[in-house]
PDB file of N, CA and C in Angstrom:
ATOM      1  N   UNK A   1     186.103  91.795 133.059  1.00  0.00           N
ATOM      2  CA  UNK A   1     186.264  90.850 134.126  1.00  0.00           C
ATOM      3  C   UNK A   1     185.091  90.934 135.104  1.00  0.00           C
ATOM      4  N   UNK A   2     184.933  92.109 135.354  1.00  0.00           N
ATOM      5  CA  UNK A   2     183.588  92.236 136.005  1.00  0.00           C
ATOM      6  C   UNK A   2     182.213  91.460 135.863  1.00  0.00           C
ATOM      7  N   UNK A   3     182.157  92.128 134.696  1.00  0.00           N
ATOM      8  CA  UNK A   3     181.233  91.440 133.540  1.00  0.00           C
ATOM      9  C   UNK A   3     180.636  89.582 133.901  1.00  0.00           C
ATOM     10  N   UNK A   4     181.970  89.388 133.483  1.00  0.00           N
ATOM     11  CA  UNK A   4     182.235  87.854 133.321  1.00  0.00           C
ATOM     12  C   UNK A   4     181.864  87.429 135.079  1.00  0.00           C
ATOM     13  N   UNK A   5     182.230  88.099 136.102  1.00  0.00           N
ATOM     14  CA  UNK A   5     181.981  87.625 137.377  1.00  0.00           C
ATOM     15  C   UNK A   5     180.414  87.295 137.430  1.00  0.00           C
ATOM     16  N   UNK A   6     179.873  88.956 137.098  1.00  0.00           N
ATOM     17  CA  UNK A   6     178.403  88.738 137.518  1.00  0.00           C
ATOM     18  C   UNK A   6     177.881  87.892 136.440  1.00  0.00           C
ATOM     19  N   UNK A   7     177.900  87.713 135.230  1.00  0.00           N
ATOM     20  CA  UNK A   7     177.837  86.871 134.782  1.00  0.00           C
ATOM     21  C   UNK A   7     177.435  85.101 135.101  1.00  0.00           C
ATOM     22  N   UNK A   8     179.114  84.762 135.827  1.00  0.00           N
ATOM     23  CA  UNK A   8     179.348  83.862 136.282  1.00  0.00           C
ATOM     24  C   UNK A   8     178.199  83.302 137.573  1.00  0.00           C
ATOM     25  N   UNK A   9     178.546  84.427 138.495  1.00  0.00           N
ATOM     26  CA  UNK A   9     177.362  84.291 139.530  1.00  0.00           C
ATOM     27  C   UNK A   9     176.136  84.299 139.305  1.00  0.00           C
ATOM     28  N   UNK A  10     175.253  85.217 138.406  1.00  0.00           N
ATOM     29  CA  UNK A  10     173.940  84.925 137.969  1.00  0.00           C
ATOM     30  C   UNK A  10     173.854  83.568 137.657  1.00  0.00           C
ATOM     31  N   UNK A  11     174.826  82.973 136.853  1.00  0.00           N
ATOM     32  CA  UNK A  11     174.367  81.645 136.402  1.00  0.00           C
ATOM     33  C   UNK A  11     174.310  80.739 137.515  1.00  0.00           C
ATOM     34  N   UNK A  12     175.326  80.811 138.144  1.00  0.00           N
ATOM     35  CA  UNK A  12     174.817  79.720 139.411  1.00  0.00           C
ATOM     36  C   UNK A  12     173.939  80.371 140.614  1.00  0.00           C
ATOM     37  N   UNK A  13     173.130  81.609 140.935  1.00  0.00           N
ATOM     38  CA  UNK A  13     172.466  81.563 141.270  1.00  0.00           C
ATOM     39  C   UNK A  13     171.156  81.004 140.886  1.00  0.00           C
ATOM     40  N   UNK A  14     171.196  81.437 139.421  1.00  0.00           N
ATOM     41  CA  UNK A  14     169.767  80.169 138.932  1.00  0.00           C
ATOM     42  C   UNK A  14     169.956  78.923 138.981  1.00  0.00           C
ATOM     43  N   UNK A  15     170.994  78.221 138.702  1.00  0.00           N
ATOM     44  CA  UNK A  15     171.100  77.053 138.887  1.00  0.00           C
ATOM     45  C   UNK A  15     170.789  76.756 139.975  1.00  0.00           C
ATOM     46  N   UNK A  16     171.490  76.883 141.064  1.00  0.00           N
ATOM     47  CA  UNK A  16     171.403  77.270 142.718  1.00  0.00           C
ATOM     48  C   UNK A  16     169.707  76.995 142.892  1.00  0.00           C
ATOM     49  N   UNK A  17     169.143  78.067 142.464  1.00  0.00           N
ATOM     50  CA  UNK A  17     167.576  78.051 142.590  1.00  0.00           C
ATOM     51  C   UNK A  17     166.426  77.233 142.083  1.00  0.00           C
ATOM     52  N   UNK A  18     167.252  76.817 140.791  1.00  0.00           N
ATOM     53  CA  UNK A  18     166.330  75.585 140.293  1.00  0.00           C
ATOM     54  C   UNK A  18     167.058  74.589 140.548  1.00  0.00           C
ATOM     55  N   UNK A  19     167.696  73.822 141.243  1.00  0.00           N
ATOM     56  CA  UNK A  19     168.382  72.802 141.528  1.00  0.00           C
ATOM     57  C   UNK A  19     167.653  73.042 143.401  1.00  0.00           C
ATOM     58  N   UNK A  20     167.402  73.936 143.588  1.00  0.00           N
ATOM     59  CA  UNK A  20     166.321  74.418 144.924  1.00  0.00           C
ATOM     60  C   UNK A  20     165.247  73.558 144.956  1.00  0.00           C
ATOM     61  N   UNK A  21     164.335  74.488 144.003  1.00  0.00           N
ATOM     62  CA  UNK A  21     163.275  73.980 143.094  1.00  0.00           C
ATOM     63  C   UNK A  21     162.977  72.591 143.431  1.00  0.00           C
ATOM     64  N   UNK A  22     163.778  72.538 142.277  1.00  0.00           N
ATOM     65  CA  UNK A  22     163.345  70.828 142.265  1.00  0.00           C
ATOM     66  C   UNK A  22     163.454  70.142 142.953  1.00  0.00           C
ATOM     67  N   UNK A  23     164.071  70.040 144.312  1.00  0.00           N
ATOM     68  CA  UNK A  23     164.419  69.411 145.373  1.00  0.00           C
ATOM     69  C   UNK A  23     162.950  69.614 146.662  1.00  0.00           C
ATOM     70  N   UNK A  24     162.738  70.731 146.126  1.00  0.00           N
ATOM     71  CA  UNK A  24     161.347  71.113 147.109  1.00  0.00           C
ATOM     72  C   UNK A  24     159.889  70.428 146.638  1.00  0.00           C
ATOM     73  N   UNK A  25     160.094  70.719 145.163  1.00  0.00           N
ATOM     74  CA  UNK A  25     158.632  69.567 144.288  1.00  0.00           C
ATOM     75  C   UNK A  25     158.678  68.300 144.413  1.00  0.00           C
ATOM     76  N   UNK A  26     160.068  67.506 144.768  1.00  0.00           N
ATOM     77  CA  UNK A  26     160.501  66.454 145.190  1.00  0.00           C
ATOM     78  C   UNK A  26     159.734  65.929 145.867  1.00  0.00           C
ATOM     79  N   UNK A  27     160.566  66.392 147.162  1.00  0.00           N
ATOM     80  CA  UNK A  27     160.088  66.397 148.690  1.00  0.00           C
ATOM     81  C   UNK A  27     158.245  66.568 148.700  1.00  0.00           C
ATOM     82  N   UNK A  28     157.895  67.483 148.030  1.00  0.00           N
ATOM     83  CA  UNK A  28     156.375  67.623 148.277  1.00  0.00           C
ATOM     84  C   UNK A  28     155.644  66.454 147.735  1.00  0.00           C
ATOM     85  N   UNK A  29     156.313  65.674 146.693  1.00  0.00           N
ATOM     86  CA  UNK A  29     155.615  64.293 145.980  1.00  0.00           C
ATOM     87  C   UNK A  29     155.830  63.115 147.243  1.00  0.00           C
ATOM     88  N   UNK A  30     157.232  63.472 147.771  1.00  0.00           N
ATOM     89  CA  UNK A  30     157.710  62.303 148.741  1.00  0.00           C
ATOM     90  C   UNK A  30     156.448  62.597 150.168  1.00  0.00           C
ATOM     91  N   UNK A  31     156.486  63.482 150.493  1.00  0.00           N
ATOM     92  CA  UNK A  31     155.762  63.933 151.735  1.00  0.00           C
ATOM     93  C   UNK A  31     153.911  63.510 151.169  1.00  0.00           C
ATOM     94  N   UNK A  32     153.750  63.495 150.024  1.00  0.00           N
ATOM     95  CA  UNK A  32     152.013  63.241 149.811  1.00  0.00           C
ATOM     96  C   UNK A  32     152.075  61.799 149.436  1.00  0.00           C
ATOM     97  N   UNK A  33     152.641  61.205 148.974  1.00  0.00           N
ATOM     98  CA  UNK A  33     153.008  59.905 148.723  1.00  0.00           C
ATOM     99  C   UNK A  33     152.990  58.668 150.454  1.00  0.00           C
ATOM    100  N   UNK A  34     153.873  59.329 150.850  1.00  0.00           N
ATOM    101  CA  UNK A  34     153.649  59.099 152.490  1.00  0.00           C
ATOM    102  C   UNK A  34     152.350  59.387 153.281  1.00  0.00           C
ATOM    103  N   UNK A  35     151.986  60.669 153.215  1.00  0.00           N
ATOM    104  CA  UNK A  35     150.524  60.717 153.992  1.00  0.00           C
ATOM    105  C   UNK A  35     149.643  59.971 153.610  1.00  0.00           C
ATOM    106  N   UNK A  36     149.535  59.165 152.022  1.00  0.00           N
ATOM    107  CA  UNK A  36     148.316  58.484 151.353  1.00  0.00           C
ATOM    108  C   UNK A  36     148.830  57.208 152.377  1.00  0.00           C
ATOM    109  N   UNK A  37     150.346  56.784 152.273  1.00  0.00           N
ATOM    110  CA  UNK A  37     150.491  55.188 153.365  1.00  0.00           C
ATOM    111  C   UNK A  37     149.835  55.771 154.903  1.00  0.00           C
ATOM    112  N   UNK A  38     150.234  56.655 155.129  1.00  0.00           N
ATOM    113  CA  UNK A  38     149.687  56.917 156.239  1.00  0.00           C
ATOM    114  C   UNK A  38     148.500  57.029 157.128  1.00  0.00           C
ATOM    115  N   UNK A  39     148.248  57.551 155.998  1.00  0.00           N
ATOM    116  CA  UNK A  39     146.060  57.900 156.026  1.00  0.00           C
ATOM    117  C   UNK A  39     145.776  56.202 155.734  1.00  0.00           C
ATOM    118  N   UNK A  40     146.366  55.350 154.689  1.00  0.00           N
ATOM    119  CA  UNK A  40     145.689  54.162 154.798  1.00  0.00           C
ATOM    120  C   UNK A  40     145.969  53.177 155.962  1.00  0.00           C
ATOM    121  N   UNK A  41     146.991  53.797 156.344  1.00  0.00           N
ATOM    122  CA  UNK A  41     147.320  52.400 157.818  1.00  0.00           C
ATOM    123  C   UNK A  41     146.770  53.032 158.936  1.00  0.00           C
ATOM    124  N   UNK A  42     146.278  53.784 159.230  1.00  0.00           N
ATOM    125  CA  UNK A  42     145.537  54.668 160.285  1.00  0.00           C
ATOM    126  C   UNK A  42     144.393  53.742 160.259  1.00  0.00           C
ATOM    127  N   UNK A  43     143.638  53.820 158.607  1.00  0.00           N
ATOM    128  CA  UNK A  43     142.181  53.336 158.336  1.00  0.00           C
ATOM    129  C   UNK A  43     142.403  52.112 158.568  1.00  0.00           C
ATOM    130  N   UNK A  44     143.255  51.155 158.703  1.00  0.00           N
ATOM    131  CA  UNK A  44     143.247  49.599 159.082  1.00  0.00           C
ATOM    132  C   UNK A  44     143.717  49.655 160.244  1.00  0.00           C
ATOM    133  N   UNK A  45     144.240  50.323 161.041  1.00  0.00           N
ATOM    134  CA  UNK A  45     144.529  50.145 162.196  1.00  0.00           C
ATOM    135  C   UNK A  45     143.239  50.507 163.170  1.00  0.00           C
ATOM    136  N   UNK A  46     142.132  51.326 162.867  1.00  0.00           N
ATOM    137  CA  UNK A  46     140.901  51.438 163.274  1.00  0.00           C
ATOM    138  C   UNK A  46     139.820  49.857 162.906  1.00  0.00           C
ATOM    139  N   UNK A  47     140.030  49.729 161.807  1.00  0.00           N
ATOM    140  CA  UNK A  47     139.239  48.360 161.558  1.00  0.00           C
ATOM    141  C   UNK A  47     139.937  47.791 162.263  1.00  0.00           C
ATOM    142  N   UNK A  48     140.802  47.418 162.700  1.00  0.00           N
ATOM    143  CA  UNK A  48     141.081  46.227 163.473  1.00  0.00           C
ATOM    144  C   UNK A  48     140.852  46.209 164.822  1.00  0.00           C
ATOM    145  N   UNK A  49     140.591  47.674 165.158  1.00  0.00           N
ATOM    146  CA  UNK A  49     140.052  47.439 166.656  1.00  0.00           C
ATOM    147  C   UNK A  49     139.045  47.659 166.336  1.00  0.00           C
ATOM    148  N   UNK A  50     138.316  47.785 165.659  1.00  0.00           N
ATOM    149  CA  UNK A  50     136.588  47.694 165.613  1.00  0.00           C
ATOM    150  C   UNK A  50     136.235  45.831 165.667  1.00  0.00           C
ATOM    151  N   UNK A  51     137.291  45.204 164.587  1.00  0.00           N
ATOM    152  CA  UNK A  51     137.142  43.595 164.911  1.00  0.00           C
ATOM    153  C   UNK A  51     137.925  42.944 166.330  1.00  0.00           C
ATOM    154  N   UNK A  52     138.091  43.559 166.698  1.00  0.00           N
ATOM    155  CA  UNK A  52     139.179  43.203 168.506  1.00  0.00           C
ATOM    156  C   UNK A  52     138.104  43.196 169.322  1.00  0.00           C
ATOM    157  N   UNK A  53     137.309  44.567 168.960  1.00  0.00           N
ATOM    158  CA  UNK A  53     136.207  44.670 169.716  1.00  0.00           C
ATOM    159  C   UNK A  53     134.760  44.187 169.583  1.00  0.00           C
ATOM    160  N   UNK A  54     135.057  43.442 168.478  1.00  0.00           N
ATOM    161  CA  UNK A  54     133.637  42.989 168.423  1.00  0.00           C
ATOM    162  C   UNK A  54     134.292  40.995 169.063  1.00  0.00           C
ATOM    163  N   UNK A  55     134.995  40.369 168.394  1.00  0.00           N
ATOM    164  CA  UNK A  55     135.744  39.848 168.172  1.00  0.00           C
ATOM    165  C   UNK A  55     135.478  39.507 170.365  1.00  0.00           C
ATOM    166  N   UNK A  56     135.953  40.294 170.771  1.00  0.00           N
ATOM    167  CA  UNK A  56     136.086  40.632 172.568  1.00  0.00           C
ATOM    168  C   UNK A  56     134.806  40.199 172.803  1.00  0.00           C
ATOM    169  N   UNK A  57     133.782  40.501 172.772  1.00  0.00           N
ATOM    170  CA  UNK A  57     132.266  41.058 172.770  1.00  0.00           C
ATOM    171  C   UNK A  57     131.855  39.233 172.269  1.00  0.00           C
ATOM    172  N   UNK A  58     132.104  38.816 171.053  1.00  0.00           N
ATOM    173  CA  UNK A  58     131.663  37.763 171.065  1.00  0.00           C
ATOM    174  C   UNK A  58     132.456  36.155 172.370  1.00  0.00           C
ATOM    175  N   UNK A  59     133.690  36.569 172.748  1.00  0.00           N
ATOM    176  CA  UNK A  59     133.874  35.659 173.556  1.00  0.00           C
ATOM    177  C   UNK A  59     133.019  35.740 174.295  1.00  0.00           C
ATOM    178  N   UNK A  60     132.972  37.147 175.228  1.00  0.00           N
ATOM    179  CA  UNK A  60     132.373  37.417 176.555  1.00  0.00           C
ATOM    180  C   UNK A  60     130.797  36.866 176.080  1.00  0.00           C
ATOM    181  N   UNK A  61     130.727  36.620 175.297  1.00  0.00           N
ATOM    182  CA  UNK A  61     129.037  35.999 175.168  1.00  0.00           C
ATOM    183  C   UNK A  61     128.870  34.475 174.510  1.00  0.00           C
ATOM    184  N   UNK A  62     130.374  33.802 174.646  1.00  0.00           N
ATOM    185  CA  UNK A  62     130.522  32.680 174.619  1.00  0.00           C
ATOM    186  C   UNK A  62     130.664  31.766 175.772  1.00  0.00           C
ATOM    187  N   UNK A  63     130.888  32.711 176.537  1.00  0.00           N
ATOM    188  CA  UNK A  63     131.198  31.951 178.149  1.00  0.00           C
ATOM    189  C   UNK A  63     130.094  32.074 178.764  1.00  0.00           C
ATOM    190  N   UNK A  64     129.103  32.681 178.453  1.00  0.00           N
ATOM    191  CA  UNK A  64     127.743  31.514 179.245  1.00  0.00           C
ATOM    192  C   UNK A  64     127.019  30.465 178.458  1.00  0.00           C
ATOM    193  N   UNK A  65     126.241  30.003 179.781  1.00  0.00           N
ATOM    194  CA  UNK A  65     125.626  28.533 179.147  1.00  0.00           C
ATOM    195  C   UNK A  65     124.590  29.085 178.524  1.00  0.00           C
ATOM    196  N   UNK A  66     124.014  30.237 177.824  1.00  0.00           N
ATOM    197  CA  UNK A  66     122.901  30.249 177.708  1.00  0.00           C
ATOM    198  C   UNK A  66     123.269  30.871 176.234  1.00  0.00           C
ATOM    199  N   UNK A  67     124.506  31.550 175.801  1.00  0.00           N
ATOM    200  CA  UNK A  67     124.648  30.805 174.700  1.00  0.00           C
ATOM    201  C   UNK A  67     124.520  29.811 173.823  1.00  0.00           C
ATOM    202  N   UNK A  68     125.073  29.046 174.304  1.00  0.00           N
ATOM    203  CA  UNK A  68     125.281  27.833 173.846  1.00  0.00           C
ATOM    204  C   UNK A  68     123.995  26.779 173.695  1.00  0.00           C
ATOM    205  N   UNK A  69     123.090  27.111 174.759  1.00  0.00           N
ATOM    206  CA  UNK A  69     121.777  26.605 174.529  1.00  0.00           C
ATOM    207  C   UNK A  69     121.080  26.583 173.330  1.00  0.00           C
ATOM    208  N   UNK A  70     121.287  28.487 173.210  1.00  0.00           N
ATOM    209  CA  UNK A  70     120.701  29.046 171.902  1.00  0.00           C
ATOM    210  C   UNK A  70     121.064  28.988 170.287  1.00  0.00           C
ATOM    211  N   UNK A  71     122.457  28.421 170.207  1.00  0.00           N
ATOM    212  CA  UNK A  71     123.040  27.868 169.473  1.00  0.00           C
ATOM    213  C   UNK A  71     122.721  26.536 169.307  1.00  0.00           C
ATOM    214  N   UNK A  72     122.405  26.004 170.126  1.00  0.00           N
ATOM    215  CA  UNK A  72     122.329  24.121 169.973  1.00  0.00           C
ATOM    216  C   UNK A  72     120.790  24.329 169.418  1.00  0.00           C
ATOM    217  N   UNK A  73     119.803  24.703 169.894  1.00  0.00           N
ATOM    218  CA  UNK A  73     118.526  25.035 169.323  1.00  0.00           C
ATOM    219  C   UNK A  73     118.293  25.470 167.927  1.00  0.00           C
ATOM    220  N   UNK A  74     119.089  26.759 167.894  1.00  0.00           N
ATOM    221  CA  UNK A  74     118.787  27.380 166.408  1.00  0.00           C
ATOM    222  C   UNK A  74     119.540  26.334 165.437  1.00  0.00           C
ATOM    223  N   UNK A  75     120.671  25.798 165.549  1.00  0.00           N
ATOM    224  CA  UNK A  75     121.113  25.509 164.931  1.00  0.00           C
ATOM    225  C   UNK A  75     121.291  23.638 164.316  1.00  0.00           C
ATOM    226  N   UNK A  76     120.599  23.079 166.223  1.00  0.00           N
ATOM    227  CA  UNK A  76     121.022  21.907 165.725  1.00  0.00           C
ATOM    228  C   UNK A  76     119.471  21.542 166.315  1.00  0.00           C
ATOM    229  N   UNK A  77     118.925  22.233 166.259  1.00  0.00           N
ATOM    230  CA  UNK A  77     117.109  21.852 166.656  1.00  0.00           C
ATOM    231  C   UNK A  77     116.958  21.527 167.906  1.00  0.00           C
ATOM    232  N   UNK A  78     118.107  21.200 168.849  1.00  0.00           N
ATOM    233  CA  UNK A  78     118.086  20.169 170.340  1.00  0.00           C
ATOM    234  C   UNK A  78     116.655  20.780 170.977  1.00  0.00           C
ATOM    235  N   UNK A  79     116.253  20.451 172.113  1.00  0.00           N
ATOM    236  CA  UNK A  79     114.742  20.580 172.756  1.00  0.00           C
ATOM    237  C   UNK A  79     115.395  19.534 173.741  1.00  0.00           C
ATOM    238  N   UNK A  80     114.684  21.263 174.890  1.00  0.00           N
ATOM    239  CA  UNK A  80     114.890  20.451 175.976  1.00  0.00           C
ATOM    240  C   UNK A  80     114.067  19.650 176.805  1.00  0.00           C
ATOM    241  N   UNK A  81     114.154  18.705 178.004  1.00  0.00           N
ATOM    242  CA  UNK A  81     112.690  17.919 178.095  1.00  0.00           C
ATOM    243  C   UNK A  81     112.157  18.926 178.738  1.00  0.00           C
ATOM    244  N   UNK A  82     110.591  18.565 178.658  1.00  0.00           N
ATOM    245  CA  UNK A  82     109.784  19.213 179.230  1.00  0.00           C
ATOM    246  C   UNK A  82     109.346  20.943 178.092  1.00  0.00           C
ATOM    247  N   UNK A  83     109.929  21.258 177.379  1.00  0.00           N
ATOM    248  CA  UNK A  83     109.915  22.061 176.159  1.00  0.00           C
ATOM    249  C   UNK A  83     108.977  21.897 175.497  1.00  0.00           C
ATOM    250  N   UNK A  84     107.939  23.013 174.721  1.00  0.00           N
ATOM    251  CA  UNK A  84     107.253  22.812 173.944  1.00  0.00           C
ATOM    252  C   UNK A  84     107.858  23.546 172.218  1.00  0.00           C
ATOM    253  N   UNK A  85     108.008  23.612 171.253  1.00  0.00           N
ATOM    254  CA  UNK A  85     108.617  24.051 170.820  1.00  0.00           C
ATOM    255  C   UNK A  85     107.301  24.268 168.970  1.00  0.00           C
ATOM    256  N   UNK A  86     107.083  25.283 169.105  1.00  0.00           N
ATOM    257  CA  UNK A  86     105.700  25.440 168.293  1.00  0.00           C
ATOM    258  C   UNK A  86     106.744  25.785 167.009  1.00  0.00           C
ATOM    259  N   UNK A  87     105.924  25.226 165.503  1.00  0.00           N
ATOM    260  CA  UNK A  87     106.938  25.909 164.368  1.00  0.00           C
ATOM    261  C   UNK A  87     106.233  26.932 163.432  1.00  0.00           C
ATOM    262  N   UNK A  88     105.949  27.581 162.605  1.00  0.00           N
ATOM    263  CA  UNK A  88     105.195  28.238 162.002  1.00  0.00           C
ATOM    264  C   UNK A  88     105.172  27.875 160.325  1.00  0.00           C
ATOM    265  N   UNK A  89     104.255  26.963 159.345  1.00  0.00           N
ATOM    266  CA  UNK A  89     104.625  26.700 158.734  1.00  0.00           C
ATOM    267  C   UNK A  89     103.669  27.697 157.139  1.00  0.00           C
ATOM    268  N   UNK A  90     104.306  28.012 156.170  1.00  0.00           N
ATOM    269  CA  UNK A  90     103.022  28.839 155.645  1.00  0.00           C
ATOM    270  C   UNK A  90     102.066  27.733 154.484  1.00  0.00           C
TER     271      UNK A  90
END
């Protein structure tokens, strides 16, 4: 009877322990699985204030007129009177 106790108990202490086990290798897949979402929404949550801030940076240099000058020039050739406007051709 003895026998049969310790017996009995050895077996569910291993069980016990690998039913442990595996619950801990689990958890360690669940926990690295998570840090990879984690580590990647960190890295987009930085890009996006790098574009907030640039993004910021280009209004504040939309609200003068001297923008917009330089835009109408480069882009749509305008000349203003009295302007000389030299081109370089090769």
């Amino acid at each position: 009877m003895t026998r049969l106790r310790n017996v009995f108990f050895f077996t569910l202490s291993v069980l016990l322990l690998t039913y442990t086990i595996f619950i801990g290798i689990k958890n360690i897949f669940r926990y690295n699985k998570l840090r990879v979402q984690y580590d990647r929404t960190v890295s987009r949550y930085h890009i996006e204030l790098e574009k907030k801030e640039r993004y910021k940076t280009e209004i504040a240099q939309m609200q003068s007129q001297d923008f917009w000058e330089l835009q109408a020039k480069q882009k749509l050739g305008y000349i203003k009177t009295k302007e000389v406007v030299f081109k370089l051709v090769k």
